[in-house]
Structures are given as C-alpha cells and as structure tokens.
C-alpha atoms as a PDB file:
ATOM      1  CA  UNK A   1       0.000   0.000   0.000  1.00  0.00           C
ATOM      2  CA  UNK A   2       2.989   2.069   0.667  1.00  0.00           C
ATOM      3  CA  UNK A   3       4.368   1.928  -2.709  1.00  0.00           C
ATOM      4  CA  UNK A   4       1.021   2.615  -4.622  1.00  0.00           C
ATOM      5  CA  UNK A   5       0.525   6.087  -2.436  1.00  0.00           C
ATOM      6  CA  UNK A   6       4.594   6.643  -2.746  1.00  0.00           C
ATOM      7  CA  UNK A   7       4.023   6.396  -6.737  1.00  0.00           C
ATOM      8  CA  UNK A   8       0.355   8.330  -6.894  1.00  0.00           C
ATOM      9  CA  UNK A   9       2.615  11.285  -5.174  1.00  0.00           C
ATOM     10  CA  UNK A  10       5.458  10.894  -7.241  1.00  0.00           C
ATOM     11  CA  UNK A  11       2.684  11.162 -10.696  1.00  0.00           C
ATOM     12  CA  UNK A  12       1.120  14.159  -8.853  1.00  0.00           C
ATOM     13  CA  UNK A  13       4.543  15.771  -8.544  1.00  0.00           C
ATOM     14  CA  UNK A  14       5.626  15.431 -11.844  1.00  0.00           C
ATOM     15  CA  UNK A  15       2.212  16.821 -13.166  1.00  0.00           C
ATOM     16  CA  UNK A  16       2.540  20.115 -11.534  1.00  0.00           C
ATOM     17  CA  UNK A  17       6.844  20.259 -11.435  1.00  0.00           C
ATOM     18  CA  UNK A  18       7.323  24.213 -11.248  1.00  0.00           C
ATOM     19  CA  UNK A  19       8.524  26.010 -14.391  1.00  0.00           C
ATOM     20  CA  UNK A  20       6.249  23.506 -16.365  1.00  0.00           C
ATOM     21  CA  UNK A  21       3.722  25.293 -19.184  1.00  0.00           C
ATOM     22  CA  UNK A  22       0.179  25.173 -18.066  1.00  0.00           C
ATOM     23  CA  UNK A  23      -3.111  26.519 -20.096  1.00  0.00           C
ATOM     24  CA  UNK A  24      -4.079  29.834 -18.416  1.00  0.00           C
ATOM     25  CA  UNK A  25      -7.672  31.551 -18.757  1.00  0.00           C
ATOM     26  CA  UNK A  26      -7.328  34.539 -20.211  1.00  0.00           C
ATOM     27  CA  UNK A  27     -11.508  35.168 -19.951  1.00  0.00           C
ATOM     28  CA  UNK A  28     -12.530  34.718 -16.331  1.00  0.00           C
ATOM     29  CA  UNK A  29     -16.246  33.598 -17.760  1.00  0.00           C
ATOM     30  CA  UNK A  30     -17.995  36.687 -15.942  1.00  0.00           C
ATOM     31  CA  UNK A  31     -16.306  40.248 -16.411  1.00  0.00           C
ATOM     32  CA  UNK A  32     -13.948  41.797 -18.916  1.00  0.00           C
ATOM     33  CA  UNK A  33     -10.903  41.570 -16.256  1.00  0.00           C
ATOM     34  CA  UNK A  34      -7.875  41.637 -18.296  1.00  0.00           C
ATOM     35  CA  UNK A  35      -9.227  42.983 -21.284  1.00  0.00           C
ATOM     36  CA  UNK A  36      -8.919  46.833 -22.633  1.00  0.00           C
ATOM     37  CA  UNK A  37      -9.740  49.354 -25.241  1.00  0.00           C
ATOM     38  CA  UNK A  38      -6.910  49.823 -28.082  1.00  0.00           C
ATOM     39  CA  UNK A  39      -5.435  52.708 -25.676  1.00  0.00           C
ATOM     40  CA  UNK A  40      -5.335  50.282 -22.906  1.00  0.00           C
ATOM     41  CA  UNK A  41      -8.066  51.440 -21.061  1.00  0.00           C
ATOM     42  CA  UNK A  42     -11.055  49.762 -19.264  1.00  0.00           C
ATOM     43  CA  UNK A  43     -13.618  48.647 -20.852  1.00  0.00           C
ATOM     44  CA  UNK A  44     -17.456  48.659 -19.582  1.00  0.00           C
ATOM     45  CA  UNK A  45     -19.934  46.108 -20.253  1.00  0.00           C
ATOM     46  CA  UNK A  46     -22.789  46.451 -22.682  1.00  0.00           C
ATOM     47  CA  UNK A  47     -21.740  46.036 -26.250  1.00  0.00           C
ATOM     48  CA  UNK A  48     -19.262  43.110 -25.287  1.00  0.00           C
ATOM     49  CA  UNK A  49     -21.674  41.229 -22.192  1.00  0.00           C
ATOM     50  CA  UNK A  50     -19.318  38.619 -20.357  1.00  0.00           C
ATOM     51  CA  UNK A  51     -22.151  36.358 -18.998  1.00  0.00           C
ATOM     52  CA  UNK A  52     -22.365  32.524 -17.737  1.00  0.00           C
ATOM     53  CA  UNK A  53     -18.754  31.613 -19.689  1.00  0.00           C
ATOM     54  CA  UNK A  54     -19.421  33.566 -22.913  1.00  0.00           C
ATOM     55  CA  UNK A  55     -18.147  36.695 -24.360  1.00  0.00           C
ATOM     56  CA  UNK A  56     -21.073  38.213 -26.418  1.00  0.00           C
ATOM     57  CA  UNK A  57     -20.485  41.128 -28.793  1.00  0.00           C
ATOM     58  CA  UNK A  58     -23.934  42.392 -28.435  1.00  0.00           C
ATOM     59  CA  UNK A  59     -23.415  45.409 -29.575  1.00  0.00           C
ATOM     60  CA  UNK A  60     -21.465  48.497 -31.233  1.00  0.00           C
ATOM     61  CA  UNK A  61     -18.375  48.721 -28.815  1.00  0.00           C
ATOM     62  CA  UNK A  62     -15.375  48.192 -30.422  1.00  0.00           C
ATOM     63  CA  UNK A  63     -12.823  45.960 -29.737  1.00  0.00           C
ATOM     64  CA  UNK A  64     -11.378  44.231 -27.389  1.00  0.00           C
ATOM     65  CA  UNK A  65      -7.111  43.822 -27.030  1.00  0.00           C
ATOM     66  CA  UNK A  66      -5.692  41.730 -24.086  1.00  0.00           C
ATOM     67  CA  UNK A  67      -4.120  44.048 -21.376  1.00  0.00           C
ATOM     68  CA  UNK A  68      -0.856  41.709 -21.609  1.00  0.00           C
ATOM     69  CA  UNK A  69       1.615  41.107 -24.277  1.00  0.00           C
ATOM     70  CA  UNK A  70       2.694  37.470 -25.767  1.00  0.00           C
ATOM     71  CA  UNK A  71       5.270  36.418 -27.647  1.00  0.00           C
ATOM     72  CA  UNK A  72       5.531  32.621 -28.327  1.00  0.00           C
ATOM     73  CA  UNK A  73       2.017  30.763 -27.364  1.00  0.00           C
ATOM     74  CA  UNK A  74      -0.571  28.554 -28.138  1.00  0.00           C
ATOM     75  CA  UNK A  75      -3.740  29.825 -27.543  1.00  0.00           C
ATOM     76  CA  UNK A  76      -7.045  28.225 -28.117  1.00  0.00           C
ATOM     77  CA  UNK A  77     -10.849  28.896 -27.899  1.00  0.00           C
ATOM     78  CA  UNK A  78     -14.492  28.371 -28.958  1.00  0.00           C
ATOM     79  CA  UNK A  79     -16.830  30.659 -30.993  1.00  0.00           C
ATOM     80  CA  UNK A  80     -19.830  30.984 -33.177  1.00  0.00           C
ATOM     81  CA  UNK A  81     -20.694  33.895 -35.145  1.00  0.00           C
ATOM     82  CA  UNK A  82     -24.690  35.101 -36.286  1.00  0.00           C
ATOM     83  CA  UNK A  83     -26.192  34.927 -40.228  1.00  0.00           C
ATOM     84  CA  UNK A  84     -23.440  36.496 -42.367  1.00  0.00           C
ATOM     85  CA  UNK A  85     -21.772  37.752 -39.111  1.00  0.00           C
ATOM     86  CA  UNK A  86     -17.668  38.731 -39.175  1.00  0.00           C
ATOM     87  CA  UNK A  87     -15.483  38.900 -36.574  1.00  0.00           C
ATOM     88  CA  UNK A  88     -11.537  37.852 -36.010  1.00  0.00           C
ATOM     89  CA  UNK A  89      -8.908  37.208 -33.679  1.00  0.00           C
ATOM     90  CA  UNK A  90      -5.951  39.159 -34.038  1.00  0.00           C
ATOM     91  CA  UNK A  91      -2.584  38.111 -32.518  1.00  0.00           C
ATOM     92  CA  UNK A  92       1.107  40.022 -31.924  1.00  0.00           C
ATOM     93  CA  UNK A  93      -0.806  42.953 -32.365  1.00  0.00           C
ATOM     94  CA  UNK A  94       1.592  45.992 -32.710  1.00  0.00           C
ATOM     95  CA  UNK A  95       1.389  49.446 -34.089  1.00  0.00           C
ATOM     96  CA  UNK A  96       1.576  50.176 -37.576  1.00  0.00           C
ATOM     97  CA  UNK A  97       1.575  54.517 -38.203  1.00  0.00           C
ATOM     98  CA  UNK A  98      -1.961  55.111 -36.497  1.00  0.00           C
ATOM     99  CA  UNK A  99      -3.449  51.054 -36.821  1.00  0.00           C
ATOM    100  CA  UNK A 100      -3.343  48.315 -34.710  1.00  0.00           C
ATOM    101  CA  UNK A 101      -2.333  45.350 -36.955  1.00  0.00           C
ATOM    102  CA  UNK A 102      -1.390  41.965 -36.289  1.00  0.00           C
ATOM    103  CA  UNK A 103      -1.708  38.481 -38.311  1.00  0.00           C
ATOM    104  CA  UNK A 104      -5.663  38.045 -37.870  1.00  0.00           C
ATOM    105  CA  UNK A 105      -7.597  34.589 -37.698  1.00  0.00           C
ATOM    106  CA  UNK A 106     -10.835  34.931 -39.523  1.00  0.00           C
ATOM    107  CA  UNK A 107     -13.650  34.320 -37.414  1.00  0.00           C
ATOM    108  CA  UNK A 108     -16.788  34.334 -40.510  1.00  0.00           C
ATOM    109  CA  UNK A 109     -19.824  32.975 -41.586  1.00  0.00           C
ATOM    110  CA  UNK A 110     -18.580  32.302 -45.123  1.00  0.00           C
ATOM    111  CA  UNK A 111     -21.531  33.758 -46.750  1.00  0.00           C
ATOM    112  CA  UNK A 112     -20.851  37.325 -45.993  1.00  0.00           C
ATOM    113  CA  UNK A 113     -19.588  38.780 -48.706  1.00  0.00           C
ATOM    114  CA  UNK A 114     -15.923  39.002 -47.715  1.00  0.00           C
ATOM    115  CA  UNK A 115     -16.094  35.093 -48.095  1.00  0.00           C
ATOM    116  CA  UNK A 116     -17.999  34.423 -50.834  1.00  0.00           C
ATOM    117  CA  UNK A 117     -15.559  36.600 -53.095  1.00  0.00           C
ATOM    118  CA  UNK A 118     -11.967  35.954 -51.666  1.00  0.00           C
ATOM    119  CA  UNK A 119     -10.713  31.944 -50.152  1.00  0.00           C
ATOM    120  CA  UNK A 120      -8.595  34.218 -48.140  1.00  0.00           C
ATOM    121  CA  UNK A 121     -11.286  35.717 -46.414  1.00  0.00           C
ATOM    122  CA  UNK A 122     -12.911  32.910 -45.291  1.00  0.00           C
ATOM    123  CA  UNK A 123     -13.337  31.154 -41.652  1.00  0.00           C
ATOM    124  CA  UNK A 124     -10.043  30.286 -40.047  1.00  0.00           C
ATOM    125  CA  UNK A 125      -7.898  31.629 -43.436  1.00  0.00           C
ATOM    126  CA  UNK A 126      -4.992  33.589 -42.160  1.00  0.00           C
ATOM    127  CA  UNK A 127      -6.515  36.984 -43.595  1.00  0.00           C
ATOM    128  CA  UNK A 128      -5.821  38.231 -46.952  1.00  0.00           C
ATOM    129  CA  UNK A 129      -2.817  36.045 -46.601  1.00  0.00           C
ATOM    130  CA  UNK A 130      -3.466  32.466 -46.385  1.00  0.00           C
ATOM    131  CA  UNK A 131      -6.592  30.563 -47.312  1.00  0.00           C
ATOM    132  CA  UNK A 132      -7.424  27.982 -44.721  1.00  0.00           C
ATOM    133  CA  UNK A 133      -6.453  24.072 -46.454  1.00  0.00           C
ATOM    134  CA  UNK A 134      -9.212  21.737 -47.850  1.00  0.00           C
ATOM    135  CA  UNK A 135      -9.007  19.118 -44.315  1.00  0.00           C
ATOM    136  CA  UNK A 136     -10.633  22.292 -42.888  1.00  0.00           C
ATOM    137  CA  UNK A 137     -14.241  21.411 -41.283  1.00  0.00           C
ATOM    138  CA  UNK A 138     -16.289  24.002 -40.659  1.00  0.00           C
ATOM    139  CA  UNK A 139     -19.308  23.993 -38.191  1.00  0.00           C
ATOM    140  CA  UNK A 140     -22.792  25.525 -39.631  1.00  0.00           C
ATOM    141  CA  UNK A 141     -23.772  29.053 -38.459  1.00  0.00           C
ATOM    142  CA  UNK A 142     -25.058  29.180 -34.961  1.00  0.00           C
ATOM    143  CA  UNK A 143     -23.035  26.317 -33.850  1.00  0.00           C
ATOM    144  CA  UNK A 144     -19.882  26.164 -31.760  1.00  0.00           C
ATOM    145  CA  UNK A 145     -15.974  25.907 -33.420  1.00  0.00           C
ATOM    146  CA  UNK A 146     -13.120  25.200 -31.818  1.00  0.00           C
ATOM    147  CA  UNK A 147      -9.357  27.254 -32.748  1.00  0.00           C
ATOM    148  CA  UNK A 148      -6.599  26.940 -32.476  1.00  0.00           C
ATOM    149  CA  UNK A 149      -3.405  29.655 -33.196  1.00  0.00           C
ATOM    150  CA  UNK A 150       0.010  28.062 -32.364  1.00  0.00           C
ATOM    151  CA  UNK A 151       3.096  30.904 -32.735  1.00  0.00           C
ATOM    152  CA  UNK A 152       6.658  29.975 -32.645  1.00  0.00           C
ATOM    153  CA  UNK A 153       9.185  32.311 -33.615  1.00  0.00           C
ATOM    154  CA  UNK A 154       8.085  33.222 -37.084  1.00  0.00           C
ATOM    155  CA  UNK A 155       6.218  30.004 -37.280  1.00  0.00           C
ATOM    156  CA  UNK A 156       2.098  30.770 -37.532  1.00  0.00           C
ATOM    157  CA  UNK A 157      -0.391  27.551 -37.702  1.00  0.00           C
ATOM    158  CA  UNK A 158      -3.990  28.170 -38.047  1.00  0.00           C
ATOM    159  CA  UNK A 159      -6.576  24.972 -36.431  1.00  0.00           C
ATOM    160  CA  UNK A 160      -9.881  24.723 -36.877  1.00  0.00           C
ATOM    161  CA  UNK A 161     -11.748  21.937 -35.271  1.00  0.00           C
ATOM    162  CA  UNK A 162      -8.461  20.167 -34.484  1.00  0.00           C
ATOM    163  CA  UNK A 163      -7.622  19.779 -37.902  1.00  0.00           C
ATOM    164  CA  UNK A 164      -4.650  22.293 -39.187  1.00  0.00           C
ATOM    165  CA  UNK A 165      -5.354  24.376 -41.878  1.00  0.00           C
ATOM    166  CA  UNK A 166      -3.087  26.948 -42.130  1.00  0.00           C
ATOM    167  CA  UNK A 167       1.003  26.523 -41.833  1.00  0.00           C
ATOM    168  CA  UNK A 168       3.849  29.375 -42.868  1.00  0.00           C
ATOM    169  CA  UNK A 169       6.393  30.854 -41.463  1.00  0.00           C
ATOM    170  CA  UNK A 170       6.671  34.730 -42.000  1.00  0.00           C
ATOM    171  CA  UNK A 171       9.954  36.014 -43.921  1.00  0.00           C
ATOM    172  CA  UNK A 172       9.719  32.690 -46.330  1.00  0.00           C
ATOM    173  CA  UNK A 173       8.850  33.481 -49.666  1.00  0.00           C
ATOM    174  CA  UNK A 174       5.817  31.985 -50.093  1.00  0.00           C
ATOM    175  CA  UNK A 175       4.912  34.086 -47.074  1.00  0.00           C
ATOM    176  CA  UNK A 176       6.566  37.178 -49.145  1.00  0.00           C
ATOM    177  CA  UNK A 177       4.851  36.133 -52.306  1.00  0.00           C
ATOM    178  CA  UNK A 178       1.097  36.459 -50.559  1.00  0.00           C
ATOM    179  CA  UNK A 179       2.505  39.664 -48.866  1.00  0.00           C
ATOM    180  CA  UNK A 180       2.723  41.838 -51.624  1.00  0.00           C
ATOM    181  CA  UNK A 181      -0.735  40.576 -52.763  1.00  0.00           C
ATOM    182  CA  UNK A 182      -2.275  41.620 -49.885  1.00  0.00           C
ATOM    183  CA  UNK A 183      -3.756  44.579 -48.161  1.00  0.00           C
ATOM    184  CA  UNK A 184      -0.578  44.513 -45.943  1.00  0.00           C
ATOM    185  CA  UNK A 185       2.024  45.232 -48.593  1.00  0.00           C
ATOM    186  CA  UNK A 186       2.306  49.094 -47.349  1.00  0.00           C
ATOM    187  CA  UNK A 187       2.839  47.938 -43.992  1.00  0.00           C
ATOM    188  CA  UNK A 188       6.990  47.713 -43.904  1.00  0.00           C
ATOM    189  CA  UNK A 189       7.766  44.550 -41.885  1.00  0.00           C
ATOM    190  CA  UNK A 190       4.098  43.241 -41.249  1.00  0.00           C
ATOM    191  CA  UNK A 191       3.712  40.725 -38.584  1.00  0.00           C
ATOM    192  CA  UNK A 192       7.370  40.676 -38.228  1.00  0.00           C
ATOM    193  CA  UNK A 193       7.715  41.704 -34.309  1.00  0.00           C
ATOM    194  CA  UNK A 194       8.304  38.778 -32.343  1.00  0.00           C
ATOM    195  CA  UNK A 195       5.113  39.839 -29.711  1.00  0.00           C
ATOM    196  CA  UNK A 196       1.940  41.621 -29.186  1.00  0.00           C
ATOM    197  CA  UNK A 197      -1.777  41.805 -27.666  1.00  0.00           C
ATOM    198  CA  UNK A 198      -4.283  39.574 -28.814  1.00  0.00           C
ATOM    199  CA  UNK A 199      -7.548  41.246 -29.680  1.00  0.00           C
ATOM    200  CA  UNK A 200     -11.288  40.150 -30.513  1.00  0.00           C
ATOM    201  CA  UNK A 201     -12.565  41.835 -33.457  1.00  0.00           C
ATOM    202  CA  UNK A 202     -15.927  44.412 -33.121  1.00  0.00           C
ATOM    203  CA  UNK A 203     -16.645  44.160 -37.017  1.00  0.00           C
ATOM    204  CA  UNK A 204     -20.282  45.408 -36.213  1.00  0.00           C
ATOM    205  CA  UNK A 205     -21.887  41.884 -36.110  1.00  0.00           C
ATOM    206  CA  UNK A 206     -23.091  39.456 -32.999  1.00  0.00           C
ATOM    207  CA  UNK A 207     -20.104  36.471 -32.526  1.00  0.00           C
ATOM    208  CA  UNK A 208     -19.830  34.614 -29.474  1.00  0.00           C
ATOM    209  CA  UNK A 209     -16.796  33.277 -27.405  1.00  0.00           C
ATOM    210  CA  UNK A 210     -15.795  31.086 -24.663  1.00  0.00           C
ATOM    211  CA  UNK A 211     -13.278  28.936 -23.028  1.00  0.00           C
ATOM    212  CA  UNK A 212     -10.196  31.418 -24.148  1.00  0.00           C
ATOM    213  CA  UNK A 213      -6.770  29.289 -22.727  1.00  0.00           C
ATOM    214  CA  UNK A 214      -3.257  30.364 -23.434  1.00  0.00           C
ATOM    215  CA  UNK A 215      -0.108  28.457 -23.483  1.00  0.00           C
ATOM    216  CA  UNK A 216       3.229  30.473 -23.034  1.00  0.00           C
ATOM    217  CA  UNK A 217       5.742  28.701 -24.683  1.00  0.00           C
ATOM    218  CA  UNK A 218       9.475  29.167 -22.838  1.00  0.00           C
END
C-alpha cells in the first residue's frame, strides 16, 4: 500500500513540477478583467456582455485587445458567429503609423460577402494572406468551433476543429509572395515583431466566445 501512495505522489509531482507550461484563462467567464480598449483602457460592459462563460459582442463597442503582451504561445478557444456575421482574432498585435495590426484569424460565416468573393477571407484563413487548407471542417452558423493559433518564432499555424489548416512561417517566400498581394504590402515589416496583444474583433456583427486558454511557450 505504501508503494502505490509513494508512486500516486510521485505522478502528482511530476504533473505540476514548477517552471512547467500550463493553459491559463485569459476570460474569467464573468467580467472583462484583463481585457482593454486599443489605448489600454477599461472597458465597460454592454456592447461586449461577459455572462455565464461567454463573451457576447452584443453590440457596437469596439474591440477588445488583451491588457498583456505574448510572444511565443498557443492559444485556443471556442466561438460561433450570427447569419453572415464577421469577426476575427488578431494576434502580436503591434502598431503600424496610427493602426493596430497583427496576423488576424478569420472568425466568418462564409456567406458574408468578404467570403464568398476571396478563399482568403474565409473562416479560419490567415486573412488576406493564407486561405485555410481543404481538411478544414467548418461547423454551420449558430453552432460552436473550436481554434486553435500556435506561434513559434516566425512560425504561424492556423486549427480549426483540431484539424490544421493553415502553416507558414513569415519572412519565407511563399509568405513574401502572398505579402505583396495583400492589403498589408504598405505595412513595412508586417507581422514581423516577435510579440503583441491579442484582440477580438468588433466588425459590427453578434459572434460569441468562450473557453479562451493560453499556453506560453518558454
């Protein structure tokens, strides 16, 4: 009996050994705590209602940027968007002249128009960059979808519904070739900076999210 506790305790140990990474909340489930305008101040509820685990753009109020910088992470979390709705998640978020800008995961309903007319555009694409790949499985309107952003270095991977469906690293060339294509091409060194706020894109339409986890990678 001795030996089976001494081993449960050693198993314990080793699950929670200091210094190891660990998923952190970065949406308490109830309030906007931790969670700012794009000057870094506080935000009110109303437009964006934080209510019974969901964060609910409800209504014209801009968006919403992480009070913290992060550099390498994986970060994960579930959303659904309304009828034609757009929204986004926008990562290493930085200044560029007088815009926020940062690589941005498109949060859609493919039928708005941005969808229907450009691949790039569409749910989970890496926007106006990267289309999302054909193993991509996409939930119908109204129901939940689970992401997925994983940044290393330069490295960005896109998942949607645990299947990956975007993979480049920025500075390659096929990253440069879709650069110049894109709406970022006047933007010198575009997603280049090695960290940034995350922020949840008001793009005047109802989306829903939940469960937001983090994982700072060392």
């Amino acid at each position: 009996m001795k030996k089976a506790i001494w081993t449960l305790a050693l198993a314990v140990t080793i699950s929670v050994a200091p210094g190891e990474e660990k998923w952190v909340p970065i949406f308490d489930g109830e309030s906007l705590k931790g969670w700012t305008n794009s000057k870094g101040g506080e935000v009110k509820e109303g437009a964006w209602v934080a209510e019974k685990g969901v964060l609910h753009r409800k209504g014209k109020g801009g968006d919403l940027y992480t009070a913290k910088e992060y550099a390498d992470f994986e970060f994960r979390w579930e959303w659904k968007i309304s009828p034609k709705g757009n929204s986004g998640v926008k990562y290493r978020v930085t200044k560029y002249g007088s815009a926020n800008l940062g690589p941005e995961y498109q949060v859609l309903d493919d039928e708005h128009p941005d969808g229907k007319t450009n691949v790039k555009r569409q749910a989970s694409a890496l926007y106006d960059l990267f289309q999302p790949g054909e193993k991509r499985k996409l939930k119908p309107v109204g129901e939940w979808n689970t992401s997925m952003v994983v940044v290393k270095g330069k490295h960005l991977q896109h998942y949607l519904n645990s299947e990956l469906v975007v993979d480049v690293v920025v500075g390659s060339d096929r990253w440069n070739e879709a650069y110049k294509k894109s709406k970022f091409k006047g933007k010198e060194n575009f997603a280049h900076n090695p960290s940034g706020r995350i922020f949840l894109q008001d793009h005047g339409d109802e989306v829903w999210y939940r469960k937001l986890e983090i994982k700072e990678l060392k």
